[in-house]
N, C-alpha and C. Protein backbone atom coordinates (compact mmCIF):
# COMPACT_ATOMS: atom_id res chain seq x y z
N UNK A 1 98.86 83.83 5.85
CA UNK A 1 99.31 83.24 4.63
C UNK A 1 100.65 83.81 4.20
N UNK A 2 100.96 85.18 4.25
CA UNK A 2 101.99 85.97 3.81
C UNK A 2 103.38 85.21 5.20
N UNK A 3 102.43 85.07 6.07
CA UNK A 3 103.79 84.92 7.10
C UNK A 3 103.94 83.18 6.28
N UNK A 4 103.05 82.53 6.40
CA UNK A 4 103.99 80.97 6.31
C UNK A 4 104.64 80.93 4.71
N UNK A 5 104.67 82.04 4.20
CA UNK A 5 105.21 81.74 2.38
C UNK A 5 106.96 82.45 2.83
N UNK A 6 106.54 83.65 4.00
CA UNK A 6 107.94 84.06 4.31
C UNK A 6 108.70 83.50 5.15
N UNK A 7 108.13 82.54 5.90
CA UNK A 7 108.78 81.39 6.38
C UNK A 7 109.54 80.42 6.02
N UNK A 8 108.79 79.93 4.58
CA UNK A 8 109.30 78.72 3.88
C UNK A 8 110.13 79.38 2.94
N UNK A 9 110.18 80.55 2.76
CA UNK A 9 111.75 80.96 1.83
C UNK A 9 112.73 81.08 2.54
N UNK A 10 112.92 81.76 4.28
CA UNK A 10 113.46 81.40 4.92
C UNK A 10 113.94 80.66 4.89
N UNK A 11 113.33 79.54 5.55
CA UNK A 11 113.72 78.06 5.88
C UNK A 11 114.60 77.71 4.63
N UNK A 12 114.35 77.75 3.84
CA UNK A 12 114.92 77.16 2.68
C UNK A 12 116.13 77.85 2.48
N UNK A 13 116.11 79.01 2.57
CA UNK A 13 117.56 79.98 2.19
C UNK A 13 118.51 79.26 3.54
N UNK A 14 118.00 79.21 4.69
CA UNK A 14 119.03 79.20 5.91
C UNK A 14 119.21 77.72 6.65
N UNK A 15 118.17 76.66 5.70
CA UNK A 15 118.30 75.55 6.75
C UNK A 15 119.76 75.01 6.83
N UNK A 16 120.53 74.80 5.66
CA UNK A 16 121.52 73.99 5.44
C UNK A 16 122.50 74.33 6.33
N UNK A 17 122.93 75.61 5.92
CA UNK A 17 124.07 76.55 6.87
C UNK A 17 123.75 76.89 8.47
N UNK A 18 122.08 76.77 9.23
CA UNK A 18 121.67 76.17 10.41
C UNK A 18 122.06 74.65 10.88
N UNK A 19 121.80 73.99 10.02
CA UNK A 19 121.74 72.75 10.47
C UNK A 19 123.30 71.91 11.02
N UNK A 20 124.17 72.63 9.69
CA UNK A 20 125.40 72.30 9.59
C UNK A 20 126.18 73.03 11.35
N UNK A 21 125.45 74.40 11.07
CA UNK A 21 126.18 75.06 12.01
C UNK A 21 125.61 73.78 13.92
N UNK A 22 124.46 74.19 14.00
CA UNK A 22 124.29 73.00 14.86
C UNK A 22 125.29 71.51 15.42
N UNK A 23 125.57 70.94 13.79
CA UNK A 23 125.93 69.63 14.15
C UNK A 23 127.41 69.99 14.59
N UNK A 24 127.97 70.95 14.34
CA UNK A 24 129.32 70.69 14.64
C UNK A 24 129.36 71.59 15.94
N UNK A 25 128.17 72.31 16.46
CA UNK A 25 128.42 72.84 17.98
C UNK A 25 127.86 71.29 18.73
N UNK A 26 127.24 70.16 18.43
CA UNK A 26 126.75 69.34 19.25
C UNK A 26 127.61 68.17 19.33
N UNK A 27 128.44 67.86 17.97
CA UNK A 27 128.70 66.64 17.41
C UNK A 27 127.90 65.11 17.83
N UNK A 28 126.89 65.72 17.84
CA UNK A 28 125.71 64.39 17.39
C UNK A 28 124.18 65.00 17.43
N UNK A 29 124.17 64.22 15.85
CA UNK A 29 123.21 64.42 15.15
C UNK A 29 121.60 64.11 15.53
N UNK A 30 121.74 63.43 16.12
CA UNK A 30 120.27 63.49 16.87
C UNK A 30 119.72 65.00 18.05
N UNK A 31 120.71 65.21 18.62
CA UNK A 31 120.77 66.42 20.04
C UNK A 31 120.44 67.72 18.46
N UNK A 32 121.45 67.77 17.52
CA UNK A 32 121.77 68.97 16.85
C UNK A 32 119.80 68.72 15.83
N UNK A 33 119.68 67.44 15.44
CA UNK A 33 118.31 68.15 15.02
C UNK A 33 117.16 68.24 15.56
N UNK A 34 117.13 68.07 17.09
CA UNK A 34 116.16 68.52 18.17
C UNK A 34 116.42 70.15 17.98
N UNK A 35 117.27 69.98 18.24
CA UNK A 35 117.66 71.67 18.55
C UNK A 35 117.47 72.11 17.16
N UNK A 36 117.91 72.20 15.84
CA UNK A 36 117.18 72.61 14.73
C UNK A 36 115.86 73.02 14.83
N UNK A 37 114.89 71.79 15.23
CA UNK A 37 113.69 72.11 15.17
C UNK A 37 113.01 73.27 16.26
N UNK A 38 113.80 73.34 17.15
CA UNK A 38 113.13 73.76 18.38
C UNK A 38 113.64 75.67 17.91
N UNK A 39 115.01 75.86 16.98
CA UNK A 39 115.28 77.09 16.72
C UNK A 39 114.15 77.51 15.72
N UNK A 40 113.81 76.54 14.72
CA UNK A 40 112.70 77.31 14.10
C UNK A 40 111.23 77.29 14.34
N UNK A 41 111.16 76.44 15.43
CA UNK A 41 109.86 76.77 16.06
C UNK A 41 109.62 78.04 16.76
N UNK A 42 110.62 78.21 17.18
CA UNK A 42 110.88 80.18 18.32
C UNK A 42 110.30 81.06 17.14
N UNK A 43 111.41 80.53 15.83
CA UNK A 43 111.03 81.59 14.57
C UNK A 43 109.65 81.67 14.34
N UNK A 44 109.25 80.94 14.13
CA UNK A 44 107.85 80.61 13.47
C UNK A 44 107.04 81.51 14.66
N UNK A 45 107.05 81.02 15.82
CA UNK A 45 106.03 81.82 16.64
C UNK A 45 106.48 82.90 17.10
N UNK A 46 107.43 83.52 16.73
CA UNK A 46 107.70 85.09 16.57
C UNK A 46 107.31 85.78 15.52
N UNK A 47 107.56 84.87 14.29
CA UNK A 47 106.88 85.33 13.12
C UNK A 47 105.00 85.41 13.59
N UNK A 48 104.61 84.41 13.60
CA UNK A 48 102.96 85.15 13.73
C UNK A 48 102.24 85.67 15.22
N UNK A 49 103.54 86.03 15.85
CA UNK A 49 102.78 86.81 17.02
C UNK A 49 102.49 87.94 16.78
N UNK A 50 103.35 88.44 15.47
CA UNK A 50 102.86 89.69 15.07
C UNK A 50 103.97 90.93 15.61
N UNK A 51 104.79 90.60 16.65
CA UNK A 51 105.67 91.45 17.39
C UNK A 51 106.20 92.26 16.36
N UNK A 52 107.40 92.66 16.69
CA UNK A 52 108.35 93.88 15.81
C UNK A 52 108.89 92.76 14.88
N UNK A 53 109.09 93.46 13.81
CA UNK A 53 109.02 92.70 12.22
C UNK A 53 110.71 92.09 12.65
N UNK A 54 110.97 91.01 12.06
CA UNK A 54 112.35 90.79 12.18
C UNK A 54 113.07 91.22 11.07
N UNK A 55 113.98 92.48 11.09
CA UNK A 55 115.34 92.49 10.00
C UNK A 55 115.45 91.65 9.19
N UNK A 56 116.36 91.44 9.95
CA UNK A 56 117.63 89.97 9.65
C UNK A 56 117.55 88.91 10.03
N UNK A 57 116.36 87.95 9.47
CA UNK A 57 115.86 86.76 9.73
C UNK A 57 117.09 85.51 9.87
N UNK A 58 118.48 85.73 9.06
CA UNK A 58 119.20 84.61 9.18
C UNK A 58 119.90 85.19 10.72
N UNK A 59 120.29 86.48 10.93
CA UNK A 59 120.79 86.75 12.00
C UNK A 59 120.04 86.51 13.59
N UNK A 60 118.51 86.42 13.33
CA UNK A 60 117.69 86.42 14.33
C UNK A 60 117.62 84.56 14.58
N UNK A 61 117.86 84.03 13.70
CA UNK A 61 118.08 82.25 13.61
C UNK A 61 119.45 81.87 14.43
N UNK A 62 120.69 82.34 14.35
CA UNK A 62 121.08 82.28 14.15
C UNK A 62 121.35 82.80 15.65
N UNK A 63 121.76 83.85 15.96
CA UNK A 63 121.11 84.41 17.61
C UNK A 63 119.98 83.21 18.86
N UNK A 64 118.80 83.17 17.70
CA UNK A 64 118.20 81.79 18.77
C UNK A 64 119.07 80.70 18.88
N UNK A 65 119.98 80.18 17.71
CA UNK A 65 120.19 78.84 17.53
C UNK A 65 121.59 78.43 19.03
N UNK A 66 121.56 80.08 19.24
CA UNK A 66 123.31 80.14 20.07
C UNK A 66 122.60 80.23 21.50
N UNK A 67 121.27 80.60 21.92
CA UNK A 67 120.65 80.49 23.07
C UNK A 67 119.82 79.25 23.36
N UNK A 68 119.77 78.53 22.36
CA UNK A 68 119.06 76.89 22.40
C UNK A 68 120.23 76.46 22.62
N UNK A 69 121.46 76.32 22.41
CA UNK A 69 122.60 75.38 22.32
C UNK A 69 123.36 75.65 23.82
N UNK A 70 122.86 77.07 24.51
CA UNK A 70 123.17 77.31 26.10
C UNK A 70 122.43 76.75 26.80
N UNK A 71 121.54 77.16 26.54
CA UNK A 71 120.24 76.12 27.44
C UNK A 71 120.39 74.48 26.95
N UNK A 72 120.65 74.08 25.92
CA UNK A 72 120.94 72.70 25.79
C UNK A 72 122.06 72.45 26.85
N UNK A 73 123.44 73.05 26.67
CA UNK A 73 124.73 72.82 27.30
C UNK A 73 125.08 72.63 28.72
N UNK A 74 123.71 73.88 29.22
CA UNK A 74 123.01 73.81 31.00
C UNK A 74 122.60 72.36 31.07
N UNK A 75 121.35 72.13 30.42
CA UNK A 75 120.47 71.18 30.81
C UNK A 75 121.43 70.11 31.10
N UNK A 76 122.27 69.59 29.86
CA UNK A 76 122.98 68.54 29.65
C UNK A 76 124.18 68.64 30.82
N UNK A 77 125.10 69.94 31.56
CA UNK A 77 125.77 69.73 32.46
C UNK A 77 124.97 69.67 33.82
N UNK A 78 123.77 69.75 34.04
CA UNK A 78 122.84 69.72 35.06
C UNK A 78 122.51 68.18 35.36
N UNK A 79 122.34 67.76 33.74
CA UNK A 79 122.26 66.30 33.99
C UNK A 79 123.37 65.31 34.43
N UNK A 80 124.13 65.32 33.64
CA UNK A 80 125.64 65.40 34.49
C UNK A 80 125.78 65.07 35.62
N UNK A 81 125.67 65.95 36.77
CA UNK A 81 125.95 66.39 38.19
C UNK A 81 125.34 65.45 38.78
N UNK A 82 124.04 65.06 38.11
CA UNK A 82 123.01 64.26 38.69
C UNK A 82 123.14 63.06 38.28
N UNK A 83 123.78 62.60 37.30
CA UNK A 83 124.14 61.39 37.07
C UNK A 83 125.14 60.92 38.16
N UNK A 84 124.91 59.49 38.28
CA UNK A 84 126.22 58.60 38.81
C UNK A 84 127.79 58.44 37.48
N UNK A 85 128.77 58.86 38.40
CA UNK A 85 129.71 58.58 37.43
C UNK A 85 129.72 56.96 37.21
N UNK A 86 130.30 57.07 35.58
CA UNK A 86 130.86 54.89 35.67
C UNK A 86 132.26 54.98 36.26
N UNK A 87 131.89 53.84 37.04
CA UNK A 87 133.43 53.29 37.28
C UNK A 87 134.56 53.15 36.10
N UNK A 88 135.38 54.06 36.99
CA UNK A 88 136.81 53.41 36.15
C UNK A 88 137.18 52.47 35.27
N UNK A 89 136.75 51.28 35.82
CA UNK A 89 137.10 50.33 35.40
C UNK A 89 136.07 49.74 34.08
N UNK A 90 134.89 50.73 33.61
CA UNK A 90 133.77 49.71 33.35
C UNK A 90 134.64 49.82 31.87
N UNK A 91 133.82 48.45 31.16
CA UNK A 91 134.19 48.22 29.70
C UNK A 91 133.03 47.31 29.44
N UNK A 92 132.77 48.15 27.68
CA UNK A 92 132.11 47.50 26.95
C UNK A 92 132.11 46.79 26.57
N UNK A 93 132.96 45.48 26.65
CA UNK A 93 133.44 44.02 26.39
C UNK A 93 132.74 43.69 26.81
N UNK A 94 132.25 42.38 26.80
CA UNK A 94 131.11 41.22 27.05
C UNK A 94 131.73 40.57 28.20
N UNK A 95 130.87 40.74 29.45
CA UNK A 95 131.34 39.99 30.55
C UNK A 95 132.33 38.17 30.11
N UNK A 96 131.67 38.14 29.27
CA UNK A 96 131.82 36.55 29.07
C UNK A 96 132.82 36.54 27.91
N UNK A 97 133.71 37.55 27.78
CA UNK A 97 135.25 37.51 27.01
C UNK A 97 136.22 37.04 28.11
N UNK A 98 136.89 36.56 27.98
CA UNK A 98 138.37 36.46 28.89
C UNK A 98 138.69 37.38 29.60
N UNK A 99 139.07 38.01 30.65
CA UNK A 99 139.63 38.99 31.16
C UNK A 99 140.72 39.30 30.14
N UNK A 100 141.67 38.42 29.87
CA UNK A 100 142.78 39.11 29.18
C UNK A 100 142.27 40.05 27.88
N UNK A 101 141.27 39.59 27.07
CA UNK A 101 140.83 39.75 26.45
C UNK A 101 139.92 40.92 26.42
N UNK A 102 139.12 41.36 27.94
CA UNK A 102 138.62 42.35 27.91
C UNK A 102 139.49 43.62 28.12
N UNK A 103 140.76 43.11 28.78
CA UNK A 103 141.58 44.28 29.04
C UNK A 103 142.11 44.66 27.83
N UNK A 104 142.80 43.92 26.93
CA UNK A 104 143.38 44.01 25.91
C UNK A 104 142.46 45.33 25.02
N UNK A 105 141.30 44.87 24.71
CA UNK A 105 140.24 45.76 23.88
C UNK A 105 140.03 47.09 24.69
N UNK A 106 139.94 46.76 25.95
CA UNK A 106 139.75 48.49 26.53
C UNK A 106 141.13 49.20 26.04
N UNK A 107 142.10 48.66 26.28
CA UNK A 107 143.69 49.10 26.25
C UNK A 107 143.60 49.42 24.98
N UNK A 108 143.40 49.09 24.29
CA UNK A 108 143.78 49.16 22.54
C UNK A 108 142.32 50.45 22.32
N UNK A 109 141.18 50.39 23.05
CA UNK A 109 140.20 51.30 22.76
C UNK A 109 140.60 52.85 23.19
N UNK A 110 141.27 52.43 24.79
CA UNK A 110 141.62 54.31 25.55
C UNK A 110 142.95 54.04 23.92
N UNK A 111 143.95 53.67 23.74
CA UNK A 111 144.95 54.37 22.64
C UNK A 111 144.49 54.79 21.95
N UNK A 112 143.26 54.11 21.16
CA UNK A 112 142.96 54.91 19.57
C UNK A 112 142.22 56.20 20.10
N UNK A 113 141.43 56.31 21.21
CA UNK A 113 140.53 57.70 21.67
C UNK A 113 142.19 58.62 22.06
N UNK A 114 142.81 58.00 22.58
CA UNK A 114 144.21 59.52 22.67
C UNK A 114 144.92 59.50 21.76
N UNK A 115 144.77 58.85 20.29
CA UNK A 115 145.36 58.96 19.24
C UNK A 115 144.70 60.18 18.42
N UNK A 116 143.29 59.75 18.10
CA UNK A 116 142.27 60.34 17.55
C UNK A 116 142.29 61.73 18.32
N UNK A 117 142.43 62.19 19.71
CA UNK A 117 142.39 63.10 20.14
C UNK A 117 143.60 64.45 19.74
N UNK A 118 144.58 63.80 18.89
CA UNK A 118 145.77 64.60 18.10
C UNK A 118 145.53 65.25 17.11
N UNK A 119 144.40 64.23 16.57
CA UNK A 119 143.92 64.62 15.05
C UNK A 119 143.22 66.10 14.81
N UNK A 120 142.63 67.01 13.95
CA UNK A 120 142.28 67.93 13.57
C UNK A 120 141.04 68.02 13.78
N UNK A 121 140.48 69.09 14.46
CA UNK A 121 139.11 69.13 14.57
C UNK A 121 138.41 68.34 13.80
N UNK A 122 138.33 68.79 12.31
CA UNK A 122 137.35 68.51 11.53
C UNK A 122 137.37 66.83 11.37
N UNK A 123 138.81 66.36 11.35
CA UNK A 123 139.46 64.79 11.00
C UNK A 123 138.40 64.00 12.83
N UNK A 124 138.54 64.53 13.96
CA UNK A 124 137.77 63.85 14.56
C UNK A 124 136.15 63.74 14.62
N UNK A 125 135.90 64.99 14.12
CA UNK A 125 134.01 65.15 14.16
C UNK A 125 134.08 63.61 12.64
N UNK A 126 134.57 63.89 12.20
CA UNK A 126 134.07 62.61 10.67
C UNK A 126 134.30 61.60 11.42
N UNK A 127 135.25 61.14 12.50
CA UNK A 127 135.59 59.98 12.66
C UNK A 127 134.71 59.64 13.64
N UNK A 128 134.34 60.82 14.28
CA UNK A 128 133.43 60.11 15.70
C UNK A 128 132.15 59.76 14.57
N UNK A 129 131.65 60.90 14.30
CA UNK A 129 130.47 60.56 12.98
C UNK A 129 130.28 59.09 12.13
N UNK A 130 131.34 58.85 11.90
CA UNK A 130 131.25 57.69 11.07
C UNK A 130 131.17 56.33 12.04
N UNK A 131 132.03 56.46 12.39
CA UNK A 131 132.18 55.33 13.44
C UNK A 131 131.57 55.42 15.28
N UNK A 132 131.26 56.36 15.25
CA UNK A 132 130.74 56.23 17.08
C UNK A 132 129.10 56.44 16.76
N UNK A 133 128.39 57.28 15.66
CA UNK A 133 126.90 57.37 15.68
C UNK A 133 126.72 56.93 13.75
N UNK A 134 127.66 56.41 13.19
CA UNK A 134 127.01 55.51 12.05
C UNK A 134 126.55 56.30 10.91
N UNK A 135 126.98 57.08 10.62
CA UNK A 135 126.37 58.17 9.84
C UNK A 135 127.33 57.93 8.75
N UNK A 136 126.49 58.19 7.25
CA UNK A 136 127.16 58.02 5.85
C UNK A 136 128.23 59.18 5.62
N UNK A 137 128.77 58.57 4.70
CA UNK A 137 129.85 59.88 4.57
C UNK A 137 129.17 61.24 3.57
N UNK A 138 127.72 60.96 3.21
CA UNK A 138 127.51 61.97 2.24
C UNK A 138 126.56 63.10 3.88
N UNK A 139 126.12 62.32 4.81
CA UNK A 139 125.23 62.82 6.27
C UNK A 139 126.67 63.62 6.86
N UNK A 140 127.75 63.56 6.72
CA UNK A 140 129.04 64.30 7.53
C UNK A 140 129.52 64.87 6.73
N UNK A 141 129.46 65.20 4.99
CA UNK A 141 130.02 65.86 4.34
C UNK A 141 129.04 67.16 4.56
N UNK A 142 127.69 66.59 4.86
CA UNK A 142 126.67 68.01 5.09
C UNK A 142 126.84 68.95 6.14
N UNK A 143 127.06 68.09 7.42
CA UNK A 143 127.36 68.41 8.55
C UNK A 143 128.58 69.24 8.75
N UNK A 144 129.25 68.57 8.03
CA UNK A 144 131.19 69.73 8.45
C UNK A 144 131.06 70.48 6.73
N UNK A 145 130.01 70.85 6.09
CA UNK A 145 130.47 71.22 5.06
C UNK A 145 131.17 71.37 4.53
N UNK A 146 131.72 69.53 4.13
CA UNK A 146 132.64 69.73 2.90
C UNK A 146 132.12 68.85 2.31
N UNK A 147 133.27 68.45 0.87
CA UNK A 147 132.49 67.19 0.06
C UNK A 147 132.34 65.81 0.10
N UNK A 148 131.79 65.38 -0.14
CA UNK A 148 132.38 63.49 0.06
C UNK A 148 133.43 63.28 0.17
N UNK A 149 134.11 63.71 -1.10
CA UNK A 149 135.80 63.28 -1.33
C UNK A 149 136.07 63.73 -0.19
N UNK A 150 136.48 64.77 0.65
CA UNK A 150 136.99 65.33 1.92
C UNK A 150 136.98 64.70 3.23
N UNK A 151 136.03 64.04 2.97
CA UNK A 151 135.51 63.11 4.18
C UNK A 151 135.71 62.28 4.03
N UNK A 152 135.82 61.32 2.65
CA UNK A 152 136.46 59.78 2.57
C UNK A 152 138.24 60.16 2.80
N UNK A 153 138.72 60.82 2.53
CA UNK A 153 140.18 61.40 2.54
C UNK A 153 140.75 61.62 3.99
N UNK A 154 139.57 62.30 4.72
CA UNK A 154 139.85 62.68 6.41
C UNK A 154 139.58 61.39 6.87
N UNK A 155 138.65 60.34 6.70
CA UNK A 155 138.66 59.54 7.18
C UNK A 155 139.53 58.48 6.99
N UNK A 156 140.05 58.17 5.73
CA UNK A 156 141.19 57.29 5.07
C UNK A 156 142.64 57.71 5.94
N UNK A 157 142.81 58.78 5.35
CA UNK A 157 144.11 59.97 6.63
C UNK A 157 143.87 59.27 8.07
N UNK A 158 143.11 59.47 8.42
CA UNK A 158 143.10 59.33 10.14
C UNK A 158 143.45 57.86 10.74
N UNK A 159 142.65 57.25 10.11
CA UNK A 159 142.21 55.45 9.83
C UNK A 159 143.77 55.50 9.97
N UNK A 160 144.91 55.89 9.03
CA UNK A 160 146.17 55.51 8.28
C UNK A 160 147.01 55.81 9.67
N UNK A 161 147.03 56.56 9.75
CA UNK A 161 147.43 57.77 11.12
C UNK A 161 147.71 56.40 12.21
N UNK A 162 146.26 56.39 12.59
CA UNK A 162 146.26 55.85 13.61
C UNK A 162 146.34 54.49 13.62
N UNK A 163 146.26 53.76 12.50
CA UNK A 163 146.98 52.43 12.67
C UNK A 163 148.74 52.51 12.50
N UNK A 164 149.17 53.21 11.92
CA UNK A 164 150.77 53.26 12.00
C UNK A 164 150.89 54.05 13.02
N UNK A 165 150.50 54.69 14.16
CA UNK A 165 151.16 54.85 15.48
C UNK A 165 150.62 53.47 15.90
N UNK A 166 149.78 52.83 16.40
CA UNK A 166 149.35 51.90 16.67
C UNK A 166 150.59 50.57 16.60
N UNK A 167 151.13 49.94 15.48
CA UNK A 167 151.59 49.49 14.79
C UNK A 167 153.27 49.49 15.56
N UNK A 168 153.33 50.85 15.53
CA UNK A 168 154.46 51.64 15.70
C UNK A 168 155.19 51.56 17.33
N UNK A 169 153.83 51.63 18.01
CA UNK A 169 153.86 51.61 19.69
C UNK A 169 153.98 49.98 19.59
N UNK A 170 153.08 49.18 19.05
CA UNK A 170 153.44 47.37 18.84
C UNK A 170 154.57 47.08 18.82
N UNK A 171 155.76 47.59 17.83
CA UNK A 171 156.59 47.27 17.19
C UNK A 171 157.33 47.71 18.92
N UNK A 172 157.58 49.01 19.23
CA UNK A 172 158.32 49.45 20.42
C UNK A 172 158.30 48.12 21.92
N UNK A 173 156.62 48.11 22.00
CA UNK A 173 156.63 47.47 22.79
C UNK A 173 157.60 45.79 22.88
N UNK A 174 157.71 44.98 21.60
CA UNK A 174 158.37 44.15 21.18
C UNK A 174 159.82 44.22 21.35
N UNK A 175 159.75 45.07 21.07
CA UNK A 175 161.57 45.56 21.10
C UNK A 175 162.07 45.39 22.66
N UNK A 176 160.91 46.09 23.68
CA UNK A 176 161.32 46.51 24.90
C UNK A 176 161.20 45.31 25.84
């Protein structure tokens, strides 16, 4: 009884600053709250095995959370190796677009990914967040701990960014 009451103050003192820390070693939110759960499951059954008392319960979280995210990083480059690469050429366009049309959208898709790739750490985790796995801006203000405003702002910024290079390379190409 004493262990699951010192558990749940735990949990409560350290989930946010766990969770957060997670999403931005995974940048996606599904992988980062597997792995959440799986760091405080270690806790939990260290807590009632009874072993040597833990100290520093956020430091001992916190320690697991960096040996779940190696063993995640293995598994996932293991899988990798074993995967078939995609072709070069593949695109998510609908067979049944125009060719010109499918090229056009890949072309315009690799620019904004090496546009976006200029941007600031934090300015790409919101953008992949928002737009590549759909997540609200109040689910990525938690995640990169900052506020809404910060995240409608990084995302507005970037959005801006990258349509005036965009725009910009248009305009060049016209010229040339």
């Amino acid at each position: 009884m004493e262990q699951n009451k010192r558990f749940d103050r735990i949990y409560s003192e350290t989930r946010d600053d766990l969770l957060r820390y997670l999403m931005l070693r995974t940048n996606a939110a599904p992988e980062a709250e597997d792995l959440f759960q799986e760091v405080y499951r270690l806790f939990y059954a260290r807590l009632t095995r009874g072993a040597l008392p833990i100290l520093d319960p956020r430091r001992y979280l916190f320690s697991t959370a960096k040996k779940v995210l190696a063993s995640y990083y293995r598994s996932t480059a293991k899988r990798r190796e074993a995967e078939q690469p995609m072709p070069e050429d593949f695109d998510a366009v609908s067979d049944d677009a125009p060719i010109d049309e499918q090229l056009l959208i890949k072309e315009r898709t690799d620019e904004i990914w090496r546009l976006l790739k200029r941007e600031p750490e934090l300015n790409q985790r919101a953008f992949l967040l928002y737009y590549g796995y759909d997540r609200s801006q109040k689910e990525i203000a938690e995640a990169l701990g900052v506020s809404e405003q910060a995240v409608r702002q990084r995302l507005y910024r970037t959005r801006e960014r990258i349509r005036a290079m965009l725009e910009h390379r248009e305009q060049e190409r016209r010229q040339a």
